[in-house]
Structures are given as C-alpha cells and as structure tokens.
C-alpha atoms as a PDB file:
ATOM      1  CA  UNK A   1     -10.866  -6.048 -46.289  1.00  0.00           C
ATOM      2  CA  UNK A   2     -14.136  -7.137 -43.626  1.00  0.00           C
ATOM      3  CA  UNK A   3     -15.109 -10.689 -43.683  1.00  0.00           C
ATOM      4  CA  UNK A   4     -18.483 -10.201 -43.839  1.00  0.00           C
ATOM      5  CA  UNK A   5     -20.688  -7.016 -45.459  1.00  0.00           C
ATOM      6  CA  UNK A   6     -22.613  -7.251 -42.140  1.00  0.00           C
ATOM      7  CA  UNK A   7     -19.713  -6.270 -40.086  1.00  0.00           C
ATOM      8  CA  UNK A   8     -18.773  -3.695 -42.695  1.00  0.00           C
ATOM      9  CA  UNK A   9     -22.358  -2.127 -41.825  1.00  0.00           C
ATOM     10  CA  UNK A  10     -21.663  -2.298 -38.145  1.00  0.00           C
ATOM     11  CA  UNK A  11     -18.541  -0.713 -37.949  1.00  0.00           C
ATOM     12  CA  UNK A  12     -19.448   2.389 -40.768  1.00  0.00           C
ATOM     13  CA  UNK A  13     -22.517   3.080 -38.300  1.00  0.00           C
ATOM     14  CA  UNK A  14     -20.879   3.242 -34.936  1.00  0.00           C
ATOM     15  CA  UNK A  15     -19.546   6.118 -32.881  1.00  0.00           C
ATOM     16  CA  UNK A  16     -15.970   6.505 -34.082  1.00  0.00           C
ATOM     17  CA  UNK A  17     -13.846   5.048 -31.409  1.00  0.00           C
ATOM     18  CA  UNK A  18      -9.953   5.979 -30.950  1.00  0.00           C
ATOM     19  CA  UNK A  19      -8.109   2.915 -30.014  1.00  0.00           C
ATOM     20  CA  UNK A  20      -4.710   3.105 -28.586  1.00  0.00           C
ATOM     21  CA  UNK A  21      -2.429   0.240 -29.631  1.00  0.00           C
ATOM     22  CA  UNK A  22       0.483   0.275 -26.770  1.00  0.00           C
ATOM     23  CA  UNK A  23       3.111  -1.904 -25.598  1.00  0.00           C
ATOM     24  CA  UNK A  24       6.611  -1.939 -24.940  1.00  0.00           C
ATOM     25  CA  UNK A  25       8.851  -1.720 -28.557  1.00  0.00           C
ATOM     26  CA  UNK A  26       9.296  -4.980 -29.910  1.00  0.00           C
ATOM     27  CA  UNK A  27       6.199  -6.031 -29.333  1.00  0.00           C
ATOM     28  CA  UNK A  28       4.331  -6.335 -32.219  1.00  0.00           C
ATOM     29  CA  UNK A  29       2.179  -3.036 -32.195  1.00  0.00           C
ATOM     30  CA  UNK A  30       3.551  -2.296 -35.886  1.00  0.00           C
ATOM     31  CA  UNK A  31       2.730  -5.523 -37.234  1.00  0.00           C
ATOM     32  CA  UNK A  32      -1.173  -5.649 -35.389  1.00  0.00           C
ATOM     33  CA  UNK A  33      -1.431  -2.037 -36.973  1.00  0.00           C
ATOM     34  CA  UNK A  34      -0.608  -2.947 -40.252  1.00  0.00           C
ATOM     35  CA  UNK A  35      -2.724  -6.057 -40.289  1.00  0.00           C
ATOM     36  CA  UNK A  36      -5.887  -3.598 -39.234  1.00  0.00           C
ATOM     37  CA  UNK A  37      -5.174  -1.001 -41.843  1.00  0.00           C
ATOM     38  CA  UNK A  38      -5.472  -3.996 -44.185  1.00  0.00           C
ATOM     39  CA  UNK A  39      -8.889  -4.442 -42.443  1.00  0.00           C
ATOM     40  CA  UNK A  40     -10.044  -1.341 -43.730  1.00  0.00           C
ATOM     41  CA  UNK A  41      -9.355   1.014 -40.047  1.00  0.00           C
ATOM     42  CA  UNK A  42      -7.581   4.268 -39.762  1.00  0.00           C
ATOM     43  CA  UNK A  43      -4.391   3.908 -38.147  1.00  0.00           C
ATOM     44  CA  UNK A  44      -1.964   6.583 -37.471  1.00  0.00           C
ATOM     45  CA  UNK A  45       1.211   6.368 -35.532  1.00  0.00           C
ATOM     46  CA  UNK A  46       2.141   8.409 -32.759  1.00  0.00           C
ATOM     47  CA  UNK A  47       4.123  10.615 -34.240  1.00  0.00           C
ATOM     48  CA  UNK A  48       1.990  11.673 -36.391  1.00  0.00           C
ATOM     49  CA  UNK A  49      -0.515  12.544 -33.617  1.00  0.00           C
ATOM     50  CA  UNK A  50       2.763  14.358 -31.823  1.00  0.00           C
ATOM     51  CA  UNK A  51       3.310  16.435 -34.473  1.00  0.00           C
ATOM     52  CA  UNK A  52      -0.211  17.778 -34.650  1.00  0.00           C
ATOM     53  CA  UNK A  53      -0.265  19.271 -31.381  1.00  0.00           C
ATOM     54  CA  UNK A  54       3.727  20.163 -31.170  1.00  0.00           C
ATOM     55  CA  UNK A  55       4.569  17.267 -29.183  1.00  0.00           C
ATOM     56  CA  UNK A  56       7.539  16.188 -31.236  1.00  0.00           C
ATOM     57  CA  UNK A  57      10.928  17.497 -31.042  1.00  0.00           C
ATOM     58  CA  UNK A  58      14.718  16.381 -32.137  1.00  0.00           C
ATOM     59  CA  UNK A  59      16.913  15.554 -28.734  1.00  0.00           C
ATOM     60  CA  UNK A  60      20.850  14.634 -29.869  1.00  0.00           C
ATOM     61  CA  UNK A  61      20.350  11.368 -32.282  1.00  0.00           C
ATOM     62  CA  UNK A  62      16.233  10.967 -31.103  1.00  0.00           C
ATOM     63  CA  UNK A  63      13.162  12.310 -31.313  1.00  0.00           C
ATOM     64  CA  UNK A  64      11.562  13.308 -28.057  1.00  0.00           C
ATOM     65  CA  UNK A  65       7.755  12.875 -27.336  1.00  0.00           C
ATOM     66  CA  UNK A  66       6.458  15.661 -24.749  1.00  0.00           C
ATOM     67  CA  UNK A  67       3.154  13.289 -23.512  1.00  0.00           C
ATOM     68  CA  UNK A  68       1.845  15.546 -21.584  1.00  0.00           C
ATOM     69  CA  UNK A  69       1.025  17.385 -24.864  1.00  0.00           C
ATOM     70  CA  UNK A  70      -0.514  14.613 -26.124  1.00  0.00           C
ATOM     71  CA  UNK A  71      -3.873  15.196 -23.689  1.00  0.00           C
ATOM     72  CA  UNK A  72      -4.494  18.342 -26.841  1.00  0.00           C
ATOM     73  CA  UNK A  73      -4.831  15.697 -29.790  1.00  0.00           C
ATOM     74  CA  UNK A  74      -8.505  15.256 -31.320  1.00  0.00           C
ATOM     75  CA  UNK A  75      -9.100  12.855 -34.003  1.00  0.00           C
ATOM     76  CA  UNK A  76     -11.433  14.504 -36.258  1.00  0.00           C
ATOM     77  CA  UNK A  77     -12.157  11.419 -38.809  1.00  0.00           C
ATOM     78  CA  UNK A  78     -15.688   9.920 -38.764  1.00  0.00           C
ATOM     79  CA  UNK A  79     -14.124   6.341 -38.662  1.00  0.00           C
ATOM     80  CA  UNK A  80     -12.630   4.712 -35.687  1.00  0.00           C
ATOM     81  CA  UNK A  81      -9.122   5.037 -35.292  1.00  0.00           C
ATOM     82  CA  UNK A  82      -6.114   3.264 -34.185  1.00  0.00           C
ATOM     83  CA  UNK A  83      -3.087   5.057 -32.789  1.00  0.00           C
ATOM     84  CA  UNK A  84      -0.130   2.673 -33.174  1.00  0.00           C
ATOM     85  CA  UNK A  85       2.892   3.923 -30.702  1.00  0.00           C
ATOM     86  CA  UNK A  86       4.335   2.721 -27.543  1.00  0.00           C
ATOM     87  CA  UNK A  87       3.040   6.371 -26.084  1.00  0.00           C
ATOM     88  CA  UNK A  88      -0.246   6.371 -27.622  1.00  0.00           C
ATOM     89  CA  UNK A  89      -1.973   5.375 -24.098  1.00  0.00           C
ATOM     90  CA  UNK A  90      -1.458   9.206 -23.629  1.00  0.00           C
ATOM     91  CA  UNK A  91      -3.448  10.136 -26.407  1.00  0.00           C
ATOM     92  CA  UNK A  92      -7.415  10.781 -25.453  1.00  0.00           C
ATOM     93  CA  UNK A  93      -8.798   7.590 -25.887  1.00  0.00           C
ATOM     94  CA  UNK A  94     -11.818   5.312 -25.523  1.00  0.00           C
ATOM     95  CA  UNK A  95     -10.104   2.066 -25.145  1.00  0.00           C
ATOM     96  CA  UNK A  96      -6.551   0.200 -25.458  1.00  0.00           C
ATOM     97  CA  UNK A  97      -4.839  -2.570 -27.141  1.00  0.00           C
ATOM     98  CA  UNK A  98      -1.860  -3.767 -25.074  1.00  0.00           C
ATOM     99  CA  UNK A  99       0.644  -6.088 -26.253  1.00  0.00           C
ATOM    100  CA  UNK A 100       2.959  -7.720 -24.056  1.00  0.00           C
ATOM    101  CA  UNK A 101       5.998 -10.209 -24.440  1.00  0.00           C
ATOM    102  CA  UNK A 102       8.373 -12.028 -22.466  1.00  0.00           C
ATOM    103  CA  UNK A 103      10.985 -10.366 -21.652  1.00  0.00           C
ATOM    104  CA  UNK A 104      13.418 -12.845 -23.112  1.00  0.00           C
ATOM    105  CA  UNK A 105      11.810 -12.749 -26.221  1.00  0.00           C
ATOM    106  CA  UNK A 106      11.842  -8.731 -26.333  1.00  0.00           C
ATOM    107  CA  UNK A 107      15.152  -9.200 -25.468  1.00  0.00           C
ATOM    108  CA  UNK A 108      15.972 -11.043 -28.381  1.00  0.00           C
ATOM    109  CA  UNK A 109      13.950  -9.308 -30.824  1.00  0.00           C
ATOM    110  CA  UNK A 110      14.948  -5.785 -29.665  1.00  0.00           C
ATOM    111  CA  UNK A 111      18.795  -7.337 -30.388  1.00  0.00           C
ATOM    112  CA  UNK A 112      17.972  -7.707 -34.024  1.00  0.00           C
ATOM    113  CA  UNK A 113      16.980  -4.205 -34.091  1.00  0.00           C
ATOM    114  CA  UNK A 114      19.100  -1.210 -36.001  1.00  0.00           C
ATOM    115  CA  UNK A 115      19.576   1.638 -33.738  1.00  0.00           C
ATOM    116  CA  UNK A 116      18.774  -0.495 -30.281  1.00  0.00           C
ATOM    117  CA  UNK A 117      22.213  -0.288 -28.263  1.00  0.00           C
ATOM    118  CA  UNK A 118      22.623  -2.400 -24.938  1.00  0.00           C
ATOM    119  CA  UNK A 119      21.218   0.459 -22.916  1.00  0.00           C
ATOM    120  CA  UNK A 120      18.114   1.103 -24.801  1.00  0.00           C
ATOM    121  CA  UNK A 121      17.537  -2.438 -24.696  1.00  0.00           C
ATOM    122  CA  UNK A 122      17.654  -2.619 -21.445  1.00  0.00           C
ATOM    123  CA  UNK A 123      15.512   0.107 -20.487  1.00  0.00           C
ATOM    124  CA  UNK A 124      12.691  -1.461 -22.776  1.00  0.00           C
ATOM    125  CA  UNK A 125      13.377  -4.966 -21.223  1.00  0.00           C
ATOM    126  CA  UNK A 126      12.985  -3.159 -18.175  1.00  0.00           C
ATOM    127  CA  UNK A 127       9.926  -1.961 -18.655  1.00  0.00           C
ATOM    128  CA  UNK A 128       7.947  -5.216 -19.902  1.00  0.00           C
ATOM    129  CA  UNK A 129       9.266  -7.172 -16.704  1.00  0.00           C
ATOM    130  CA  UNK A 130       7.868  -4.692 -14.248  1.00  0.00           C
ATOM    131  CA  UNK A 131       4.693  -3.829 -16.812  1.00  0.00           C
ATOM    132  CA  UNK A 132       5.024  -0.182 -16.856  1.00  0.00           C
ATOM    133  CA  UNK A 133       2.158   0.789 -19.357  1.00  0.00           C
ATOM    134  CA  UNK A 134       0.078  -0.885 -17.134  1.00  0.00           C
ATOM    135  CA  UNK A 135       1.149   2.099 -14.362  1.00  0.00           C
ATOM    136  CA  UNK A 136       0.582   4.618 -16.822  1.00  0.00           C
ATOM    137  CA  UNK A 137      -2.886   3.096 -17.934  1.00  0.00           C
ATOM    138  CA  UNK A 138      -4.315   2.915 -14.208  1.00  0.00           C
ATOM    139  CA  UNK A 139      -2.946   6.732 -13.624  1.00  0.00           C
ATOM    140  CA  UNK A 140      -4.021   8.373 -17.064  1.00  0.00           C
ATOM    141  CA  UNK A 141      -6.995   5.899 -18.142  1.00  0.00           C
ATOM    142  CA  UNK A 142      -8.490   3.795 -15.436  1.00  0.00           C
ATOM    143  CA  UNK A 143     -12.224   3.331 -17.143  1.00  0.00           C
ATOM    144  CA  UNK A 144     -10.873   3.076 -20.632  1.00  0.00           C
ATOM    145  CA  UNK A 145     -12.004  -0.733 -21.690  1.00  0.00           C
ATOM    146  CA  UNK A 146      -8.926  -2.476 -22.591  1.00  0.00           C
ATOM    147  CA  UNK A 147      -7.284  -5.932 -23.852  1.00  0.00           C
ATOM    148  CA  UNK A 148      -4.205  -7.596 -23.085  1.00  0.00           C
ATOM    149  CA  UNK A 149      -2.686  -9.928 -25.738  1.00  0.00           C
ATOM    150  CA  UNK A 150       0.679 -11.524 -24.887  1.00  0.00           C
ATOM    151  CA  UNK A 151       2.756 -11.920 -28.509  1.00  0.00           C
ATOM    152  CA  UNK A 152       5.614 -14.227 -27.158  1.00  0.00           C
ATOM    153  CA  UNK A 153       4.488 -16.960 -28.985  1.00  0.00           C
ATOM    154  CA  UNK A 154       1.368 -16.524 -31.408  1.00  0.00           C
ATOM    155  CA  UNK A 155       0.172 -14.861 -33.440  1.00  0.00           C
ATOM    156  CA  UNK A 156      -2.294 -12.160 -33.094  1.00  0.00           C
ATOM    157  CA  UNK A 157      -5.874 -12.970 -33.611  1.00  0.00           C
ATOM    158  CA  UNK A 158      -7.010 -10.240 -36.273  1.00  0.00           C
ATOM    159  CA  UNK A 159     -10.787 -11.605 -34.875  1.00  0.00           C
ATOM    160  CA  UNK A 160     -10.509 -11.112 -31.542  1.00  0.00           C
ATOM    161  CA  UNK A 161      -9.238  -7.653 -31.857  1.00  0.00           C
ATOM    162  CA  UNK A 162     -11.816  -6.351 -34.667  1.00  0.00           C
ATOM    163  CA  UNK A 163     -14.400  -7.509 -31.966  1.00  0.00           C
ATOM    164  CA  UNK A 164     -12.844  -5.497 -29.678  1.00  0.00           C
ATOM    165  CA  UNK A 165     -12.533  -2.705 -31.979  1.00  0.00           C
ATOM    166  CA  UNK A 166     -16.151  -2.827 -33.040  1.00  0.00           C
ATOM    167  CA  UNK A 167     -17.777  -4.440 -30.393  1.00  0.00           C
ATOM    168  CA  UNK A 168     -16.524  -3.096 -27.606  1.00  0.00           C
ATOM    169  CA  UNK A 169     -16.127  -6.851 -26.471  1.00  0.00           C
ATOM    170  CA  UNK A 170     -14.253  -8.367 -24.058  1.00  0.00           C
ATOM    171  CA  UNK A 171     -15.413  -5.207 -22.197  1.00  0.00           C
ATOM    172  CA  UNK A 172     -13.314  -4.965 -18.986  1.00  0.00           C
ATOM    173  CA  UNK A 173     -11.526  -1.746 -17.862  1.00  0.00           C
ATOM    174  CA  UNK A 174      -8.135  -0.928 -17.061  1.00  0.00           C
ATOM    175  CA  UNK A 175      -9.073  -0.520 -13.060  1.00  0.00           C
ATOM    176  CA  UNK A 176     -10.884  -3.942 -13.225  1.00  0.00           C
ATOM    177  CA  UNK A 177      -8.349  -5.927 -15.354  1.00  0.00           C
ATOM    178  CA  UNK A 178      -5.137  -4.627 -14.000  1.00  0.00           C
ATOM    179  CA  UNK A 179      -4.829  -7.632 -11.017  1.00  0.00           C
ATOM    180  CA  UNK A 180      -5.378 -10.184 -14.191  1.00  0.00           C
ATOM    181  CA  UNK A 181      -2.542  -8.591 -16.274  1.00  0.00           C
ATOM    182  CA  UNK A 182       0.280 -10.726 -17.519  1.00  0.00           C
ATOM    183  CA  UNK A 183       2.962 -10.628 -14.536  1.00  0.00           C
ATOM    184  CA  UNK A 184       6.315 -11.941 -15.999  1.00  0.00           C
ATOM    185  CA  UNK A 185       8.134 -11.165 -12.078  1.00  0.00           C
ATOM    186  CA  UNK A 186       5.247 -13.727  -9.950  1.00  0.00           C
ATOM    187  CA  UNK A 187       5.956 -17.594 -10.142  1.00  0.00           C
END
C-alpha cells in the first residue's frame, strides 16, 4: 500500500483531487492505474464515469463516448481520484497524467491488440505523432497542473506520480508546459 505512514497521513488529509490519467491507447494508462489502485487511490475508468451522466452509448460493434457530456460528472468520494481513460481529460478535473509513446512503439503494441484493425491503428498512431490530447488539454483545461511521462521505454515511476498525485509537485500547467511536450514530428 503507502511507503511510509507519513504519506498515508498526508494524502487522507488533503482536498480530494480528481486526476485524469490520459493518453493515446496503448499507452500504458491501464497498467499506471492499476499500479495506483495498488497504492491505495480510487481509480475509476471512463466508462464508468460515462455511464453516470448518460454519456455512453452502443454505435455498430463500439461503444460511443458523447464528451461533451462528460463536463456533468462529479466525483463525490472524499479520497482523490484517478480517472483512467483515453477521454478522461474531459472529465472536470484538477490536474492530468499524460502518457505518451513513440509512435513506433504504439504501433507495435496496438498490433498485438484483439479488436485493433489496421484502421483503428492508424487513427491512434495518428494521434500520438501529432499529440492530439495535448490540443484538447490547452482548449478544455489550460490551468489544470499536469505531467508528461513518455512510456516508450521505462517504466513508470510509481514515486514520481504519487508526488504528483499528493503533492501537487512538479506543478506546471497545461498552458505553461505545452511548448516542452514530447514532439515525436521535430528533429
């Protein structure tokens, strides 16, 4: 669970925070969640968050997220909370995890996938290479505080992210951090 009673105290007597954990699929958000549930957070996925505030419905073989539904969701726990989802950016929020990869890697994980045809591979490639959460973060939360972890090749430090969590710290916001944000197009 917490390494330490003394962070245990610090985390059970802050403001509950909602943390959105976002990032193209593939790249890791699942995994980070899990790992922080194990910590002793709440996480919920997105579409469990959808479904509270009828965000969620059944389009041919998917399920369809209507985000701008999303704005209605509340979490009502007196714990911070992480939403794990590649949507959950459009959640209210105080601050966001974003996990990034490079788009060769994606590539190759989202090909081991079940269910991930060439064209929905694509579209996710797609959308690491030209960093679109990072369009929807300066449009929907520009003063949220935020971190940027790229998962290519490591691991995930649980640390750094608890301290983020709990701490508030590194605290940069999305307007301030975007021109530092992994590019995967510059040289």
């Amino acid at each position: 669970m917490f390494n330490s009673s003394l962070r245990l105290v610090a985390f059970m007597s802050m403001q509950p925070r909602v943390i959105a954990l976002t990032g193209s699929p593939g790249t890791g958000k699942t995994t980070l969640a899990l790992r922080l549930q194990k910590e002793g957070l709440s996480v919920i996925k997105l579409e469990e968050a959808a479904e509270s505030v009828d965000a969620l419905s059944q389009f041919e073989d998917s399920r369809e997220v209507d985000i701008s539904k999303l704005g209605e969701w509340e979490w009502e726990g007196d714990s911070h909370c992480v939403i794990d989802g590649h949507l959950s950016h459009h959640c209210p929020i105080d601050a966001v995890i974003v996990l990034r990869c490079n788009p060769i890697e994606l590539r190759r994980r989202l090909e081991q996938r079940t269910g991930y045809g060439p064209e929905k591979i694509e579209s996710n490639v797609e959308w690491e290479l030209i960093s679109g959460v990072w369009a929807d973060l300066i449009s929907v939360h520009p003063r949220v505080d935020v971190i940027e972890i790229d998962t290519t090749e490591q691991d995930v430090s649980i640390g750094s992210v608890l301290d983020f969590i709990l701490n508030g710290k590194p605290s940069t916001s999305v307007e301030e951090y975007i021109s530092d944000s992994i590019d995967w197009i510059a040289p």
